[in-house]
N, C-alpha and C. Protein backbone atom coordinates (compact mmCIF):
# COMPACT_ATOMS: atom_id res chain seq x y z
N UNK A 1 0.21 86.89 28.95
CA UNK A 1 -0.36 86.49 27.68
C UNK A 1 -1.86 86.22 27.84
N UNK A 2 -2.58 86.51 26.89
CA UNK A 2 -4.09 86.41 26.67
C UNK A 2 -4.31 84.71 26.70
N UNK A 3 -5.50 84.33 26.90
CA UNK A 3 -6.26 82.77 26.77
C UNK A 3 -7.30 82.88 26.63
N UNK A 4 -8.26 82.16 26.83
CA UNK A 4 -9.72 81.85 26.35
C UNK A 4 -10.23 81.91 27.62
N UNK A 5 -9.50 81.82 28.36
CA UNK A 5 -10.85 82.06 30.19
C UNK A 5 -10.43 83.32 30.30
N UNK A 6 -9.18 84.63 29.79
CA UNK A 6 -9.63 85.83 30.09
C UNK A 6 -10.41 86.39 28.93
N UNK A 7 -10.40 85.97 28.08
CA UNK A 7 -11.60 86.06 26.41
C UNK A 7 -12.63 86.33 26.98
N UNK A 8 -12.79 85.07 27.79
CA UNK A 8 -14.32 84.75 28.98
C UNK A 8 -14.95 86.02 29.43
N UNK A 9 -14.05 86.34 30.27
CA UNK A 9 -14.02 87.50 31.34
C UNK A 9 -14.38 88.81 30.26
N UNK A 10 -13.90 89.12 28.92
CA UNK A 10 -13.93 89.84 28.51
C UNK A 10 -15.28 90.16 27.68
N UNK A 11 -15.64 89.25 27.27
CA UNK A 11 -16.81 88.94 26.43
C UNK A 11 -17.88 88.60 26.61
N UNK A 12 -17.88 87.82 28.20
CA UNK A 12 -19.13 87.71 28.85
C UNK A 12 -18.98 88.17 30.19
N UNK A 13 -18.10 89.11 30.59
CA UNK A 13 -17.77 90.24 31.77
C UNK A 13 -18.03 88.95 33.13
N UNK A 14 -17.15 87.99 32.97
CA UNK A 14 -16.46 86.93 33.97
C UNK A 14 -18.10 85.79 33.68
N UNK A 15 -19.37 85.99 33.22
CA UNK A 15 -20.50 84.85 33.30
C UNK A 15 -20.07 84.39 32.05
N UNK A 16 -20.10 82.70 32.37
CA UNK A 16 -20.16 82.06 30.94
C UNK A 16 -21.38 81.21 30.57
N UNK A 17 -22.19 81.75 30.97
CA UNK A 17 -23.72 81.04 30.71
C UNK A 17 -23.67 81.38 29.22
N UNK A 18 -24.03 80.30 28.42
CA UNK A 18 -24.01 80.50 26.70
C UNK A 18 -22.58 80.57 25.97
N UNK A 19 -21.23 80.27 26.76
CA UNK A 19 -19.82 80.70 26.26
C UNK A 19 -19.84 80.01 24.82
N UNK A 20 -19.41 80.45 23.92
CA UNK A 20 -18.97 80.31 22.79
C UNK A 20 -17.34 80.34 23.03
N UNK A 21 -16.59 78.72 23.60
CA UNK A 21 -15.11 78.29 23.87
C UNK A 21 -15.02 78.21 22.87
N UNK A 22 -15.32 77.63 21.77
CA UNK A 22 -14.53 77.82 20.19
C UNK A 22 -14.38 78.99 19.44
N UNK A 23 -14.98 79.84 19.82
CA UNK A 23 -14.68 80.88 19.18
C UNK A 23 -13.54 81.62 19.98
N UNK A 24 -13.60 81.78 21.47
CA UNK A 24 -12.99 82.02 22.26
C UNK A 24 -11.36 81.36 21.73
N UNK A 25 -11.54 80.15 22.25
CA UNK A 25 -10.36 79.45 21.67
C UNK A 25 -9.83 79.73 20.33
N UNK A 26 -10.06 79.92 19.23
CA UNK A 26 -9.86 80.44 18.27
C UNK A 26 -9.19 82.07 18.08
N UNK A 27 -9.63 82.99 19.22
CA UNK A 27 -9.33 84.25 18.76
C UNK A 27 -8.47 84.06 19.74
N UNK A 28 -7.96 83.14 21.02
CA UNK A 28 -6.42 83.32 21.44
C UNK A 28 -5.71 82.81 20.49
N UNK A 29 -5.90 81.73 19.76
CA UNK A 29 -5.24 81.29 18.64
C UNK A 29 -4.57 82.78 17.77
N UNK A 30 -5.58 83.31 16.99
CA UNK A 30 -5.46 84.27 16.08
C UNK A 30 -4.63 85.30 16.81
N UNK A 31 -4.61 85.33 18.01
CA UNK A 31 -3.75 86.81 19.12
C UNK A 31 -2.17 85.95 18.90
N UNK A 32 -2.42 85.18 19.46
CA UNK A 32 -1.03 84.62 19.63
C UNK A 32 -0.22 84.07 17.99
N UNK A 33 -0.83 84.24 17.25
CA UNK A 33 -0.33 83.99 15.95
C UNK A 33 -0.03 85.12 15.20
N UNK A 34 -0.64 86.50 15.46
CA UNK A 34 -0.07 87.96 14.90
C UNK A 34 -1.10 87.94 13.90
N UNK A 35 -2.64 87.53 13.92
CA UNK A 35 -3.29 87.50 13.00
C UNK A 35 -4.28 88.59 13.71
N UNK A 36 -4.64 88.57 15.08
CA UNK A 36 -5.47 90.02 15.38
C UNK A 36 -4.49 90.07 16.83
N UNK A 37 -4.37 91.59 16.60
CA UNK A 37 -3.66 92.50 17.82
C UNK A 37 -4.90 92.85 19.07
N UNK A 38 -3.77 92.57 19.95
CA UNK A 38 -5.24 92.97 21.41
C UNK A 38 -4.16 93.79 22.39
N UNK A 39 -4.97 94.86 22.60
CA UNK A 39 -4.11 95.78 23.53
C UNK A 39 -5.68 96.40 24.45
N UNK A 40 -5.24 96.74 25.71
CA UNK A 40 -6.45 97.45 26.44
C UNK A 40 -6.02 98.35 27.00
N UNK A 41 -7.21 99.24 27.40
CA UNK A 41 -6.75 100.72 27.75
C UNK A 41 -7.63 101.03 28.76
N UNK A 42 -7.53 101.80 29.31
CA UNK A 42 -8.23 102.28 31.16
C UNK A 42 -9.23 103.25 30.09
N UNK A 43 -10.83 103.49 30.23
CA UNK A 43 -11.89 104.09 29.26
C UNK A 43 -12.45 104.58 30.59
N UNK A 44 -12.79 104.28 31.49
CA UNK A 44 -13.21 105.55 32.46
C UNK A 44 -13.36 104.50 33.89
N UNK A 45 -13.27 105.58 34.96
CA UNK A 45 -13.17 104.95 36.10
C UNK A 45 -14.29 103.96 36.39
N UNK A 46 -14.51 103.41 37.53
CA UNK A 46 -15.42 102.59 37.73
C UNK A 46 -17.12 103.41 38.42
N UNK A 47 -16.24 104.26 38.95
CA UNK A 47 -17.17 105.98 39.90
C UNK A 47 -17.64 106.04 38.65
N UNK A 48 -17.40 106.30 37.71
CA UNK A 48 -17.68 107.12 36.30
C UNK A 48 -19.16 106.44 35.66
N UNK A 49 -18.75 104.72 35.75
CA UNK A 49 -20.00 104.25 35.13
C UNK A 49 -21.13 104.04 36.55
N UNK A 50 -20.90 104.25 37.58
CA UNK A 50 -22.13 104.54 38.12
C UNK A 50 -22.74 105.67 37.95
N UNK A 51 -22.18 106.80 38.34
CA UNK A 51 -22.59 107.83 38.13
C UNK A 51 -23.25 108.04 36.73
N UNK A 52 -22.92 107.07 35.69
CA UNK A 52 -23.85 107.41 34.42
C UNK A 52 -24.91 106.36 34.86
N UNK A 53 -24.43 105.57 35.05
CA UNK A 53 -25.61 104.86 35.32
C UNK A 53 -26.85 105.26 36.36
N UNK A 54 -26.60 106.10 37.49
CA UNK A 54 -27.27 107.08 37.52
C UNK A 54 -28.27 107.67 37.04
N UNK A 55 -27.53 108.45 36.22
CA UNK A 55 -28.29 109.91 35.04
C UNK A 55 -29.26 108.69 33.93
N UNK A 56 -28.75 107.33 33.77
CA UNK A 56 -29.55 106.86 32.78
C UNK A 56 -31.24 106.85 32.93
N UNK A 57 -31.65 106.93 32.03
CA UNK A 57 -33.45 106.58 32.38
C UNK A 57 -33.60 105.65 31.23
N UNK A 58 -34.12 104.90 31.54
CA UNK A 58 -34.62 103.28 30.48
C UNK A 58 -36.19 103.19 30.39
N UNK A 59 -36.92 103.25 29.27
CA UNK A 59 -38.02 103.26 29.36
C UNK A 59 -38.62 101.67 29.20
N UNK A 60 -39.47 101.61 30.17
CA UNK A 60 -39.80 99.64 29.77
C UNK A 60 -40.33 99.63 28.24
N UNK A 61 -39.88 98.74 27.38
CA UNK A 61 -40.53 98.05 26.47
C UNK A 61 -40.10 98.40 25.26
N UNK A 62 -39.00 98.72 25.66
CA UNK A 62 -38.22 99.38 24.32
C UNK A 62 -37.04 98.42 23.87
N UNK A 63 -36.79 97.31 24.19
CA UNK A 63 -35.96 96.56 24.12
C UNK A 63 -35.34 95.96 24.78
N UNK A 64 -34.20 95.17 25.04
CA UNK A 64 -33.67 94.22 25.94
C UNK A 64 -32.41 95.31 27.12
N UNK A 65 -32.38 96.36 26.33
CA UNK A 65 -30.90 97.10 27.02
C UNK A 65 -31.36 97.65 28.21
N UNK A 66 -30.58 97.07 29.23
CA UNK A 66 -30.98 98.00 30.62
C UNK A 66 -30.36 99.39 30.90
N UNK A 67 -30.24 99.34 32.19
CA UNK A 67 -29.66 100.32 32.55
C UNK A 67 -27.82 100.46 32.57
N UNK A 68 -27.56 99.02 32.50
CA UNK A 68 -26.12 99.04 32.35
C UNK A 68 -25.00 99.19 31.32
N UNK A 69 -26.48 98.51 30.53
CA UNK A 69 -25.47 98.06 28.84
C UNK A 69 -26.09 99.87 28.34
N UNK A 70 -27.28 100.26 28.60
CA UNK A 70 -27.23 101.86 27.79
C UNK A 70 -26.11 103.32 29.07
N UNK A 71 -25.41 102.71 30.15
CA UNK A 71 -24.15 103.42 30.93
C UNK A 71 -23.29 103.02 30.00
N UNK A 72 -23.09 101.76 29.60
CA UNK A 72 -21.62 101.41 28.40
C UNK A 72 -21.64 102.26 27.49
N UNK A 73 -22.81 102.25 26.81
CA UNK A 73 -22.85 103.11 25.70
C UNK A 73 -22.63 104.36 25.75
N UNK A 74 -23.06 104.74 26.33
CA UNK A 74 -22.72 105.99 26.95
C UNK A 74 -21.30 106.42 27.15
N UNK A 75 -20.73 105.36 27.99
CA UNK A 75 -19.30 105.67 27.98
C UNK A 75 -18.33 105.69 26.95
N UNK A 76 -19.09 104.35 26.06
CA UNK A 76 -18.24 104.48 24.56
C UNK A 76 -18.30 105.51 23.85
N UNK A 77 -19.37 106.44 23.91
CA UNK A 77 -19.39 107.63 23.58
C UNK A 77 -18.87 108.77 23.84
N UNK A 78 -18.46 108.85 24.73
CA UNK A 78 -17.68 110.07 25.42
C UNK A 78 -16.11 108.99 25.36
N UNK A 79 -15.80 108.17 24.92
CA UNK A 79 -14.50 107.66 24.58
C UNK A 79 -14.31 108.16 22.95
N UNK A 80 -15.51 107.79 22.26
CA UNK A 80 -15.20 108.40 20.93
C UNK A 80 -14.98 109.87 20.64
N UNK A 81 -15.63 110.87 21.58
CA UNK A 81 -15.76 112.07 21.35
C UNK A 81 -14.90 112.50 21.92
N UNK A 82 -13.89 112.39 22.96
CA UNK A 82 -12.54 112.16 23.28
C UNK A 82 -11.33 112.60 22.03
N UNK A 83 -11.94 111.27 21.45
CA UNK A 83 -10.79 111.19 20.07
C UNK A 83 -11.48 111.85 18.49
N UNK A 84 -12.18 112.97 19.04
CA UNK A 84 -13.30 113.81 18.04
C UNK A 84 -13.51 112.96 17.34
N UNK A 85 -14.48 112.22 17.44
CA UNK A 85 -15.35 111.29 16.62
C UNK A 85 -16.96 111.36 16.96
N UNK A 86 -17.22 111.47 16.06
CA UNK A 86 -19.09 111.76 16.44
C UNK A 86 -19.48 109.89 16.47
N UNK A 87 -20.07 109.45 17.67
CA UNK A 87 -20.43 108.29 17.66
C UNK A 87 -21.72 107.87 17.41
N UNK A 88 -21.88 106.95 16.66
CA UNK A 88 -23.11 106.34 16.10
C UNK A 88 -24.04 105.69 16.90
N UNK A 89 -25.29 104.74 17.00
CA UNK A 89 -25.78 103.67 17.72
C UNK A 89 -25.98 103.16 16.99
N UNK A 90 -26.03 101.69 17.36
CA UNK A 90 -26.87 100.57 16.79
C UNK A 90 -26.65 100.51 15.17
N UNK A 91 -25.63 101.14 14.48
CA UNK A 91 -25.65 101.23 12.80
C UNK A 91 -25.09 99.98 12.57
N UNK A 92 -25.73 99.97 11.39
CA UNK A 92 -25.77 98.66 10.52
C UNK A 92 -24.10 98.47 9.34
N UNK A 93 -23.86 97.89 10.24
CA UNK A 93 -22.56 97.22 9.16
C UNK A 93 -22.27 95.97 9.22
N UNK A 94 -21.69 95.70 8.42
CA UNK A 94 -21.65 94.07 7.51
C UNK A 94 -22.23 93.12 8.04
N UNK A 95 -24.08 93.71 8.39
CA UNK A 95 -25.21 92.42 8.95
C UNK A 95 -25.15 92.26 10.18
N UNK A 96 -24.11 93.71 10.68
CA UNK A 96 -24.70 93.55 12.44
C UNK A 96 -24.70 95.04 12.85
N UNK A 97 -25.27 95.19 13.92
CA UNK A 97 -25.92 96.18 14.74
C UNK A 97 -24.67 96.58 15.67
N UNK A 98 -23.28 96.95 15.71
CA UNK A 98 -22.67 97.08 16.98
C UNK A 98 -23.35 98.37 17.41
N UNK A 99 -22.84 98.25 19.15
CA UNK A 99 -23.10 99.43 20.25
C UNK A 99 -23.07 100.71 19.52
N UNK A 100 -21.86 100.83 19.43
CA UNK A 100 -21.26 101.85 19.15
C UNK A 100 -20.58 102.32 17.85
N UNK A 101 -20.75 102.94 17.00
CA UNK A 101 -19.24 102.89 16.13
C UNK A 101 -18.84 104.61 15.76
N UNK A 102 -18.08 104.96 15.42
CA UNK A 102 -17.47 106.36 15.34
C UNK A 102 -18.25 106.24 13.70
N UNK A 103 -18.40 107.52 13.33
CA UNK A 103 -19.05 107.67 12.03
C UNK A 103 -18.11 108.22 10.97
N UNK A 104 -17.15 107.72 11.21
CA UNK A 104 -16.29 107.18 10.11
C UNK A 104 -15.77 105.71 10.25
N UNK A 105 -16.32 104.84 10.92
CA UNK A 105 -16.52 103.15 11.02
C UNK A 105 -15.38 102.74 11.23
N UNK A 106 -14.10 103.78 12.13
CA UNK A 106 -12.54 103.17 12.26
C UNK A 106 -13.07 102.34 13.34
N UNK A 107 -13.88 103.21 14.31
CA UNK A 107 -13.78 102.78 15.10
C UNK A 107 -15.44 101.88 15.91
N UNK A 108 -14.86 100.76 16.51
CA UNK A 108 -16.55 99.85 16.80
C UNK A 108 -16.25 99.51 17.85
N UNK A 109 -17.48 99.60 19.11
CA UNK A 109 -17.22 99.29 20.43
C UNK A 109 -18.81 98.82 20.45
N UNK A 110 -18.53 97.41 21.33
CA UNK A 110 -19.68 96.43 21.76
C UNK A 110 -19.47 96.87 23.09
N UNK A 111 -20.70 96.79 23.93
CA UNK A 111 -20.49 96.66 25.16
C UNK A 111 -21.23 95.59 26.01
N UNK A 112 -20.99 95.61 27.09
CA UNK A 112 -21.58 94.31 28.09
C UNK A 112 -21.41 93.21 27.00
N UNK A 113 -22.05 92.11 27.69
CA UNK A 113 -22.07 90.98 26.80
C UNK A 113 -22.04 90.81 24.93
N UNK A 114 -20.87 90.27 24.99
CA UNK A 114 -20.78 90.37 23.55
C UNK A 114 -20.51 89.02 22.89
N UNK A 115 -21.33 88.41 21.88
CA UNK A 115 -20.44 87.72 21.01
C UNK A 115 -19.24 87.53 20.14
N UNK A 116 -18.52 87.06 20.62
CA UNK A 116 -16.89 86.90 20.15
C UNK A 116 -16.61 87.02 18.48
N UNK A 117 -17.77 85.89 17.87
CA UNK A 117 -17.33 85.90 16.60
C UNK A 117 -17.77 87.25 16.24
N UNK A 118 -18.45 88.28 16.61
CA UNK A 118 -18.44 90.09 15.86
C UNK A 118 -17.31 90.01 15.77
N UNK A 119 -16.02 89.94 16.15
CA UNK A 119 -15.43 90.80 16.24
C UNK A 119 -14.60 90.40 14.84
N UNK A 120 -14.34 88.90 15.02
CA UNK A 120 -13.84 88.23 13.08
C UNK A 120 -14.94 88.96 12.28
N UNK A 121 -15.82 88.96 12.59
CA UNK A 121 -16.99 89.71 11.49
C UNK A 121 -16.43 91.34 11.45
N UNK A 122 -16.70 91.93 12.01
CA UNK A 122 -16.55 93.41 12.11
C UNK A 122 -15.09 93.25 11.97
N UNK A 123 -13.96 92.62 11.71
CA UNK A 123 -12.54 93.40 11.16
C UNK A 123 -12.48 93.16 10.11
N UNK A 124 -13.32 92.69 8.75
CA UNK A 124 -13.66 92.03 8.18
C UNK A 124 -13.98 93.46 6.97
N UNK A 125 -14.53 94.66 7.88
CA UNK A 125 -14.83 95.74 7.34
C UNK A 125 -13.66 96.39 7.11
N UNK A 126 -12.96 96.89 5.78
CA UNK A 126 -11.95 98.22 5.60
C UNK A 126 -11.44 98.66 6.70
N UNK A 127 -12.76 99.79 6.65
CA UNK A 127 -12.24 101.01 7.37
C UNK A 127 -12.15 100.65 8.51
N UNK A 128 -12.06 99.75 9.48
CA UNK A 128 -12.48 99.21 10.69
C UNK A 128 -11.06 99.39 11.35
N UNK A 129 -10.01 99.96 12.22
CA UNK A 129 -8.97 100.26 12.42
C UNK A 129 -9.13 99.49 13.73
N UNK A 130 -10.15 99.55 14.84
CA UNK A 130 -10.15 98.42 15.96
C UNK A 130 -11.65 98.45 16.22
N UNK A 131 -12.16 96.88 17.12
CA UNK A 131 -13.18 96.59 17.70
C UNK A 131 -12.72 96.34 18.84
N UNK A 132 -13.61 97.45 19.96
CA UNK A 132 -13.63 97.15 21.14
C UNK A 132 -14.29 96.82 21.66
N UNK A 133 -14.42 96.49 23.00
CA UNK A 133 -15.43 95.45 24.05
C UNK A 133 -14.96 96.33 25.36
N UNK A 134 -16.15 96.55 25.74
CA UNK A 134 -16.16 97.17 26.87
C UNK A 134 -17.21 96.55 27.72
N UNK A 135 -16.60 95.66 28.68
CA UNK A 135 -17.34 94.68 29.60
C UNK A 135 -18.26 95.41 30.70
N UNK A 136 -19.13 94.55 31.56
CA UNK A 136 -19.41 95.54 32.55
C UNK A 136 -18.56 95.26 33.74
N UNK A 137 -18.23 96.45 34.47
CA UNK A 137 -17.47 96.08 35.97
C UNK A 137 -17.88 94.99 36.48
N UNK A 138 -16.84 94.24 36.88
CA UNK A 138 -16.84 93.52 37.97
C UNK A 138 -16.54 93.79 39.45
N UNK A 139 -16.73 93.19 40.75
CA UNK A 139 -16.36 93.64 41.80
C UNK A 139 -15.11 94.48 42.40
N UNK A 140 -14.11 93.72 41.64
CA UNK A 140 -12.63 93.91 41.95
C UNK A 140 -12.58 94.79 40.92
N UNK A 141 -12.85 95.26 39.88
CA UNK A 141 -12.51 96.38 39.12
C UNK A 141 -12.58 97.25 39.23
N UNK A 142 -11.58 98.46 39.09
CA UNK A 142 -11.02 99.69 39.81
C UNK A 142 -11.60 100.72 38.37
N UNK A 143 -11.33 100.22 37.33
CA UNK A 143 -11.65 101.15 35.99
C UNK A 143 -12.29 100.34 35.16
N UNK A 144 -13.31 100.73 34.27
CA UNK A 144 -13.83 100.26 33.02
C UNK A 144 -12.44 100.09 31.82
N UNK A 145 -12.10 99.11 31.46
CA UNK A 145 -11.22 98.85 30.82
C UNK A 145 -11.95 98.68 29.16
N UNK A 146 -11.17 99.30 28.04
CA UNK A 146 -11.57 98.62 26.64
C UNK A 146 -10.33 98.01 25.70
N UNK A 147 -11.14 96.74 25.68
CA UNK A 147 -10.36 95.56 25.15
C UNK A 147 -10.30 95.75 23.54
N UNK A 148 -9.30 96.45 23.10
CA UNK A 148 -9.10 96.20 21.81
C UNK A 148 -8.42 95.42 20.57
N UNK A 149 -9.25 95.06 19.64
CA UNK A 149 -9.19 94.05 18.60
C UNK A 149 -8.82 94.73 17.25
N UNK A 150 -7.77 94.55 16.79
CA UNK A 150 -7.44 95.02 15.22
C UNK A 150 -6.90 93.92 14.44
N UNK A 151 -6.52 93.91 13.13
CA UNK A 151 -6.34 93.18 12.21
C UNK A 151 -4.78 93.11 12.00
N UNK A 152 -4.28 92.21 12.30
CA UNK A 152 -2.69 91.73 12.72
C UNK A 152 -1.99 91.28 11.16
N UNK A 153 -0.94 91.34 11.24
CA UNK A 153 0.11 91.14 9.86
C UNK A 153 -0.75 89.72 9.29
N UNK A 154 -1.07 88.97 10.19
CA UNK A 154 -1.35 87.45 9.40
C UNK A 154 -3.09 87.28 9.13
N UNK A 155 -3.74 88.79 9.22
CA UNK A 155 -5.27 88.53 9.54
C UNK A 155 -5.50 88.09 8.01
N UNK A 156 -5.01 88.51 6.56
CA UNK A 156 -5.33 88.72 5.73
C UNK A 156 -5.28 86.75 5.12
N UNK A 157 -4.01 86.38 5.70
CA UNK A 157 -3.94 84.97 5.90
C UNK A 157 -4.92 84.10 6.09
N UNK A 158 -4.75 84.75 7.54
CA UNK A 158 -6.37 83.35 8.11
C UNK A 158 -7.73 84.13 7.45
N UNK A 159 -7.84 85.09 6.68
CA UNK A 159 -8.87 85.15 6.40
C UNK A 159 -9.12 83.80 5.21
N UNK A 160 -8.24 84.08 4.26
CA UNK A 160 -8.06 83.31 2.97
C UNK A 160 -7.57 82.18 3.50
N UNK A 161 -7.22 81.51 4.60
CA UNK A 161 -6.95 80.11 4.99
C UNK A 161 -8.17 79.47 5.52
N UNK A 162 -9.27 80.14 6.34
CA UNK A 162 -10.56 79.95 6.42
C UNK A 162 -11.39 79.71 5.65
N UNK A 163 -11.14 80.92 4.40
CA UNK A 163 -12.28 80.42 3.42
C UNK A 163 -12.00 79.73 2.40
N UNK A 164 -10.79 79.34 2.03
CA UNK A 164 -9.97 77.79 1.12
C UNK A 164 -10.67 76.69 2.10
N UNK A 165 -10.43 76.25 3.16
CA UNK A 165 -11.14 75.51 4.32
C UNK A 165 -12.72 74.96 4.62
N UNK A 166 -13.42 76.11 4.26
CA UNK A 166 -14.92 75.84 3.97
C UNK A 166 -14.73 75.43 2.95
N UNK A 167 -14.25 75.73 1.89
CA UNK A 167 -14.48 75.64 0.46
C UNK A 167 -13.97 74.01 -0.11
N UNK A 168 -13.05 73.55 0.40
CA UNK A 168 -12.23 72.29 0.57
C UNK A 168 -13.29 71.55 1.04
N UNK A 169 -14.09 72.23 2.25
CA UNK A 169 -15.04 71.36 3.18
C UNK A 169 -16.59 70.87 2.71
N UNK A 170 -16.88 71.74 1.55
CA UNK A 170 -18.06 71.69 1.04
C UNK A 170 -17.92 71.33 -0.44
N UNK A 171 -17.10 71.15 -1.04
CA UNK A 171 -16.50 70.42 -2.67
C UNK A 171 -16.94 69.15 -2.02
N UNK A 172 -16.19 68.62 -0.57
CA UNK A 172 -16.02 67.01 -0.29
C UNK A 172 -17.75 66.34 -0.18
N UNK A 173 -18.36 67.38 0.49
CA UNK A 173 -20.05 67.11 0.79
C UNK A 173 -20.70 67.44 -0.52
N UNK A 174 -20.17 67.57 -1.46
CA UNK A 174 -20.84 67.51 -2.56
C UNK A 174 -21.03 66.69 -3.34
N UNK A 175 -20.02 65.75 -3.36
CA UNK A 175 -20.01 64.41 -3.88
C UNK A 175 -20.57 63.27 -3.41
C-alpha cells in the first residue's frame, strides 16, 4: 500500500528539502479512499536516461532545467509517442505549465521534482485521463518508473466535499 514517505520518494525523487507532508498526506488519504487511482509502470530503463542524458545539450541561461529534468522530458516524450501521441512542452493548462502533456491533454507527465498539489489541480481538467510523475533515478533504481494519478469513483466527491469546506470556512470569517 502507498503512504506519504513513498509520495516523498515520488515527488521529490527520495529529497525532502521543501516537502509539502500535507499535501502528501492528503493524496494517500485520497488513494486509499478510491478518490484518485495510482498505478506505476516501468517508462524506460535506467541505461536509457543516461544515455539521453548524454545526447542532452543545455544552454546556460535559459532557465532553471538542467540536464536531468530536460533527459525526463525527453523520456516522457518518447513514452507519449509510444502510445501515438504527439507530446507538448511546458503548455499551459488550468494555470500551470506541466513537463509534458500529449496534445490531446489525456495525458500529463511532470518530471523530477514535482509539486504534489499539480496533480489535485491537473485532474481537475476533463480531458485529463492520468497525471504522471516521473522522478529522477535513484541509486538502487534499475528502471525509470511513472507514477500514475487518475480520478477515482469518489474524486468527484472530495472535489465537492472540499469546496462545501472552504465555503463553510469562509461564511464563518465573515462574520
Amino acid at each position: 500500500m502507498i503512504d506519504s514517505e513513498i509520495l516523498r520518494g515520488i515527488f521529490y525523487s527520495g529529497f525532502d528539502v521543501l516537502c509539502d507532508w500535507q499535501t502528501l498526506d492528503e493524496l494517500e488519504v485520497l488513494i486509499k479512499e478510491g478518490a484518485i487511482n495510482y498505478d506505476k509502470e516501468r517508462a524506460f530503463s535506467k541505461d536509457d536516461y543516461f544515455k539521453t542524458l548524454d545526447r542532452i545539450k543545455v544552454i546556460d541561461g535559459l532557465g532553471p532545467q538542467g540536464k536531468g529534468h530536460m533527459a525526463l522530458k525527453e523520456i516522457a516524450k518518447n513514452y507519449l509517442e509510444k502510445l501515438n501521441k504527439k507530446a507538448l512542452f511546458e503548455f499551459h493548462l488550468v494555470g500551470m505549465h506541466p513537463d509534458v502533456v500529449a496534445d490531446d491533454r489525456t495525458m500529463i507527465i511532470e518530471c523530477g521534482n514535482t509539486d504534489p498539489a499539480g496533480v489535485l489541480i491537473l485532474l481537475v481538467e476533463k480531458n485529463t485521463s492520468f497525471v504522471g510523475v516521473l522522478p529522477y533515478p535513484i541509486d538502487e533504481d534499475k528502471d525509470l518508473v511513472l507514477h500514475k494519478f487518475s480520478r477515482g469513483l469518489n474524486f468527484l466527491d472530495y472535489k465537492d466535499w472540499k469546496l462545501s469546506k472552504l465555503r463553510k470556512t469562509f461564511r464563518r470569517t465573515k462574520k
